[in-house]
PDB file of N, CA and C in Angstrom:
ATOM      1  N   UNK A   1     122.268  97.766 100.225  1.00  0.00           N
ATOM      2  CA  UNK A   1     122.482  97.110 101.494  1.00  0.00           C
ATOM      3  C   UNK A   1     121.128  96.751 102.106  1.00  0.00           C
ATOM      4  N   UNK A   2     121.078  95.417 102.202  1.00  0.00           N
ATOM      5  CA  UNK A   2     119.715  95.464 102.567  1.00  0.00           C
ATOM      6  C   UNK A   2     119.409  94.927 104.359  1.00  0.00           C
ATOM      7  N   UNK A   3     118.372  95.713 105.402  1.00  0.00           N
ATOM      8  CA  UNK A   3     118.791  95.649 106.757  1.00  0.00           C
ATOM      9  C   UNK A   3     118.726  94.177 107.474  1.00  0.00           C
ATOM     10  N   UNK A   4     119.408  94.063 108.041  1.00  0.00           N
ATOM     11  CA  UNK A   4     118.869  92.762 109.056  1.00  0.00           C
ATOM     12  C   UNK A   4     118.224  92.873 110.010  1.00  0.00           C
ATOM     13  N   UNK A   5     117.644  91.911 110.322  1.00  0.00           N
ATOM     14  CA  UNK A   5     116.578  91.793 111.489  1.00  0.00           C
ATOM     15  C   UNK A   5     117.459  91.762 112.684  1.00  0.00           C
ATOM     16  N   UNK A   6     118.511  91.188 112.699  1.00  0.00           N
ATOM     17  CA  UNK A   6     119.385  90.602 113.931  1.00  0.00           C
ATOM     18  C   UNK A   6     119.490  92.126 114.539  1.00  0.00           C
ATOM     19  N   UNK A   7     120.110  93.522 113.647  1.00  0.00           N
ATOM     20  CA  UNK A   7     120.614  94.323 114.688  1.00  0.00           C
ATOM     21  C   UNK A   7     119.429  95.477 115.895  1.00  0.00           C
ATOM     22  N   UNK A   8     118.288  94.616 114.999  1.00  0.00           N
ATOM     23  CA  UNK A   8     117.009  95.669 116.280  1.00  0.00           C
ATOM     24  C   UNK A   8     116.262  94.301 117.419  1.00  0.00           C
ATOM     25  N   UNK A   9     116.207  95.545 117.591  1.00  0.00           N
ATOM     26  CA  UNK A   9     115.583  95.125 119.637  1.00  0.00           C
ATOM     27  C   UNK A   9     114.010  94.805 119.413  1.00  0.00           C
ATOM     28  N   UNK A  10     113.746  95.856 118.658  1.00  0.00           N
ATOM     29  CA  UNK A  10     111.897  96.028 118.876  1.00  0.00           C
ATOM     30  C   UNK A  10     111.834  96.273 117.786  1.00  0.00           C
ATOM     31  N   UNK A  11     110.555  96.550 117.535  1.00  0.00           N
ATOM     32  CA  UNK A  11     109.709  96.580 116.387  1.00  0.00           C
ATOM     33  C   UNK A  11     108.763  97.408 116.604  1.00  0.00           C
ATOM     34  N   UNK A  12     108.701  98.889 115.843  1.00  0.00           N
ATOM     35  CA  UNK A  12     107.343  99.537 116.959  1.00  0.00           C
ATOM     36  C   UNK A  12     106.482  99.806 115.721  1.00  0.00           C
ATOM     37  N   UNK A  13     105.398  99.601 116.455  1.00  0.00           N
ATOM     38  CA  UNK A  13     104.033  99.417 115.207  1.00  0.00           C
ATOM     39  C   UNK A  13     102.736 100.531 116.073  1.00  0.00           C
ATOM     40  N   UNK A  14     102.922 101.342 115.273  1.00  0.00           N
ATOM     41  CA  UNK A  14     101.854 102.646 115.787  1.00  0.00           C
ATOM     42  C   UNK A  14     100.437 101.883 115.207  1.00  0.00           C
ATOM     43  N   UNK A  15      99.817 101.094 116.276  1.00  0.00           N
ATOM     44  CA  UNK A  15      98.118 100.855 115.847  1.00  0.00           C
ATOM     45  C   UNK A  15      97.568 102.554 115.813  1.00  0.00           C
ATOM     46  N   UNK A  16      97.282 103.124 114.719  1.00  0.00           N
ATOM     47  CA  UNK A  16      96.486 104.364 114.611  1.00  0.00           C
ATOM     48  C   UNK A  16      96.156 105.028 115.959  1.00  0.00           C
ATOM     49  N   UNK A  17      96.572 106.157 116.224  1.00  0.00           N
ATOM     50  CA  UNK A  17      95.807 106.656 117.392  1.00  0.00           C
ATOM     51  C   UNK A  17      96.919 106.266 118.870  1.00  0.00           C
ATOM     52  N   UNK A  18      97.900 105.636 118.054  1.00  0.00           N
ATOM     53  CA  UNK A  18      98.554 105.044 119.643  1.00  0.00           C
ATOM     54  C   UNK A  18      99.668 106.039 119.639  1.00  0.00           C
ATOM     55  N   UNK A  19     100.669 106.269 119.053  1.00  0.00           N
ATOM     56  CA  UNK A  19     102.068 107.081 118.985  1.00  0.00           C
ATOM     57  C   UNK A  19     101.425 108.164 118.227  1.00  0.00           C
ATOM     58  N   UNK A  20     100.429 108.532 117.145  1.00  0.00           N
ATOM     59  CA  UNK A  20     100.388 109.444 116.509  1.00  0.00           C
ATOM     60  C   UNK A  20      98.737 109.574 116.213  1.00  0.00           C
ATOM     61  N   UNK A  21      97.732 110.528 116.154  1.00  0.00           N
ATOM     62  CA  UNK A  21      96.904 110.650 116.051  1.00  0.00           C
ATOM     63  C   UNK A  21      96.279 111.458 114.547  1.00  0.00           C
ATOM     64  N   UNK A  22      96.084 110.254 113.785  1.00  0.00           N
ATOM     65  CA  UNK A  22      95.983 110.592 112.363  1.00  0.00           C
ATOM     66  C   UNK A  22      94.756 110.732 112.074  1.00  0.00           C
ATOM     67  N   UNK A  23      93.383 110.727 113.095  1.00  0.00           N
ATOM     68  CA  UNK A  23      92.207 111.145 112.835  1.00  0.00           C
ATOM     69  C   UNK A  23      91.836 112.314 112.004  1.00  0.00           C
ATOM     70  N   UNK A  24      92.435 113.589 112.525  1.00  0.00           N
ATOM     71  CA  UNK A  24      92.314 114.783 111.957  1.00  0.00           C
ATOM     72  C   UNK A  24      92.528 115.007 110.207  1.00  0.00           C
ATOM     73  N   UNK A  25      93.834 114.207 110.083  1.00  0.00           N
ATOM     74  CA  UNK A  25      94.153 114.092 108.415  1.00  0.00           C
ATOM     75  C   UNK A  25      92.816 113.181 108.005  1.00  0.00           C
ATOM     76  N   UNK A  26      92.795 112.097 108.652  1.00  0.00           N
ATOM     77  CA  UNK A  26      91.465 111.453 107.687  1.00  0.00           C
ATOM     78  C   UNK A  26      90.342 112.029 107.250  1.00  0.00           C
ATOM     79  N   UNK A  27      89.933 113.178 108.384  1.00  0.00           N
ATOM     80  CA  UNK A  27      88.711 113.701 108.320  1.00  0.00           C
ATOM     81  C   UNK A  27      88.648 115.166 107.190  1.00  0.00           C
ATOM     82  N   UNK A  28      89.912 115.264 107.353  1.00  0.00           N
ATOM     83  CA  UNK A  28      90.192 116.603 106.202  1.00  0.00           C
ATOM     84  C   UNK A  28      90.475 115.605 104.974  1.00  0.00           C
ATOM     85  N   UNK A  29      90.754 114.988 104.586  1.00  0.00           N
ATOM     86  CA  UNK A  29      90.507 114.195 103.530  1.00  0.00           C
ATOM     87  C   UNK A  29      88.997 114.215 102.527  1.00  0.00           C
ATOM     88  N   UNK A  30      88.287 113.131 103.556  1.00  0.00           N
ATOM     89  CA  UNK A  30      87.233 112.900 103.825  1.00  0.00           C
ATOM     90  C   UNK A  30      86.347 114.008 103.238  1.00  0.00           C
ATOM     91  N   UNK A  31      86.647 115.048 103.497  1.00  0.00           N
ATOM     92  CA  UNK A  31      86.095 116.484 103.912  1.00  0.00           C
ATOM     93  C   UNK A  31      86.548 116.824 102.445  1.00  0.00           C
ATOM     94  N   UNK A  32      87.434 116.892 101.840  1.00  0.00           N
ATOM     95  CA  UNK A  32      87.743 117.431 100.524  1.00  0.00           C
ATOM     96  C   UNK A  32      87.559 116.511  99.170  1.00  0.00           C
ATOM     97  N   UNK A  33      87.749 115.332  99.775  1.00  0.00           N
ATOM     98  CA  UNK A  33      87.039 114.460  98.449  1.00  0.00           C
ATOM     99  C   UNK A  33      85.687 114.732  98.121  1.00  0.00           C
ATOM    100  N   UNK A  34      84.986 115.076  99.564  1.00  0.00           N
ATOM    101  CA  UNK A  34      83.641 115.080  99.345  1.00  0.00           C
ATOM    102  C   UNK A  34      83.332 116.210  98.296  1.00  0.00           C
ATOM    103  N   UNK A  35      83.835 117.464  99.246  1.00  0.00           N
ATOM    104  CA  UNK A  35      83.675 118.720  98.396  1.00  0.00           C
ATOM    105  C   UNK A  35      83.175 118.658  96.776  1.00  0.00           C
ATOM    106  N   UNK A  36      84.759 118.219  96.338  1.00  0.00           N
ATOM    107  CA  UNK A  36      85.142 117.820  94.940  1.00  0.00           C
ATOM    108  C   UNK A  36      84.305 117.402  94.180  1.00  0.00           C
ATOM    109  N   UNK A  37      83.460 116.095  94.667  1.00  0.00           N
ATOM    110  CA  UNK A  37      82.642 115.686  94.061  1.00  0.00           C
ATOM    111  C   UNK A  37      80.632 115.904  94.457  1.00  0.00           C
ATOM    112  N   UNK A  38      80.806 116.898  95.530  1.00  0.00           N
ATOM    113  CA  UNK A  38      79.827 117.781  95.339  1.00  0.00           C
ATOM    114  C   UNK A  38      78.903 117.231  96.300  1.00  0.00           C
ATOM    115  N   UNK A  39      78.902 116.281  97.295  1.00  0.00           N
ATOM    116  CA  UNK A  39      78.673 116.088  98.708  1.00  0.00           C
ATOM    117  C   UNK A  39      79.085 117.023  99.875  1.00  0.00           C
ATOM    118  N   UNK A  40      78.384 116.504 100.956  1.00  0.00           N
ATOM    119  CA  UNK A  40      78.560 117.080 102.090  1.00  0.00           C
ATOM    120  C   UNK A  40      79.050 115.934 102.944  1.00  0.00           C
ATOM    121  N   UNK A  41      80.355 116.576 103.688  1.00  0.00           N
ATOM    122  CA  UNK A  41      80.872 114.962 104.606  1.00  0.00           C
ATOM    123  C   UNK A  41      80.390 115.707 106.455  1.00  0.00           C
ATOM    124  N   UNK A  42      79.712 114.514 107.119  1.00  0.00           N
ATOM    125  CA  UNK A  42      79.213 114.933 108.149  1.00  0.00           C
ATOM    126  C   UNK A  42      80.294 114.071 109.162  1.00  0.00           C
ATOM    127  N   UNK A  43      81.228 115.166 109.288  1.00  0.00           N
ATOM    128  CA  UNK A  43      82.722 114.285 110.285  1.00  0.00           C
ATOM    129  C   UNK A  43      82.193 113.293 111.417  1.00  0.00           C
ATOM    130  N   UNK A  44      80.894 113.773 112.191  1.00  0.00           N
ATOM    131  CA  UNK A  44      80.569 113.299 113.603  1.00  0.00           C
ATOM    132  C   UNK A  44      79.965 111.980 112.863  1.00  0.00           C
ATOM    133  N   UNK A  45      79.384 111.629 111.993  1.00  0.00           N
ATOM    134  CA  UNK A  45      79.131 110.380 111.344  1.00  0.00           C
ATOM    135  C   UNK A  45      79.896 109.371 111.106  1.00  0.00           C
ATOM    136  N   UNK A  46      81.327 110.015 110.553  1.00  0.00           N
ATOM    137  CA  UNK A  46      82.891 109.303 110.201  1.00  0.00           C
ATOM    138  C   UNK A  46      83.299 109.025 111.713  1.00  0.00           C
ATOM    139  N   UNK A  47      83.143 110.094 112.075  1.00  0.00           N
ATOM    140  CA  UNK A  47      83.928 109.599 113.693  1.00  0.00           C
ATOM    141  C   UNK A  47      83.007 108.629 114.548  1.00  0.00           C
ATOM    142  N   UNK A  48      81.996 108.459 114.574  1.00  0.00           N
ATOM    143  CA  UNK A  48      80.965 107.701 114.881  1.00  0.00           C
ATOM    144  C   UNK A  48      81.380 106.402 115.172  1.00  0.00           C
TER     145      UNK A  48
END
């Protein structure tokens, strides 16, 4: 079944940071890729 557009009102589109604050996951990311490959991630730089 595939949805139609006709039966919604709105459309809600979270620009990052607006309904949900996904900074924290990025930076723990960030933070463990680095690890892995044997860097140091300096968050206040990313957040910068």
């Amino acid at each position: 079944m595939e949805p139609k557009l006709e039966q919604y009102q709105a459309i809600i589109f979270d620009m990052d940071g607006t309904l949900i604050d996904t900074m924290p996951t990025h930076v723990s990311a960030w933070e463990q890729t680095a690890e892995e490959f044997g860097f140091d991630f300096d968050a206040s730089c990313y957040i910068a």
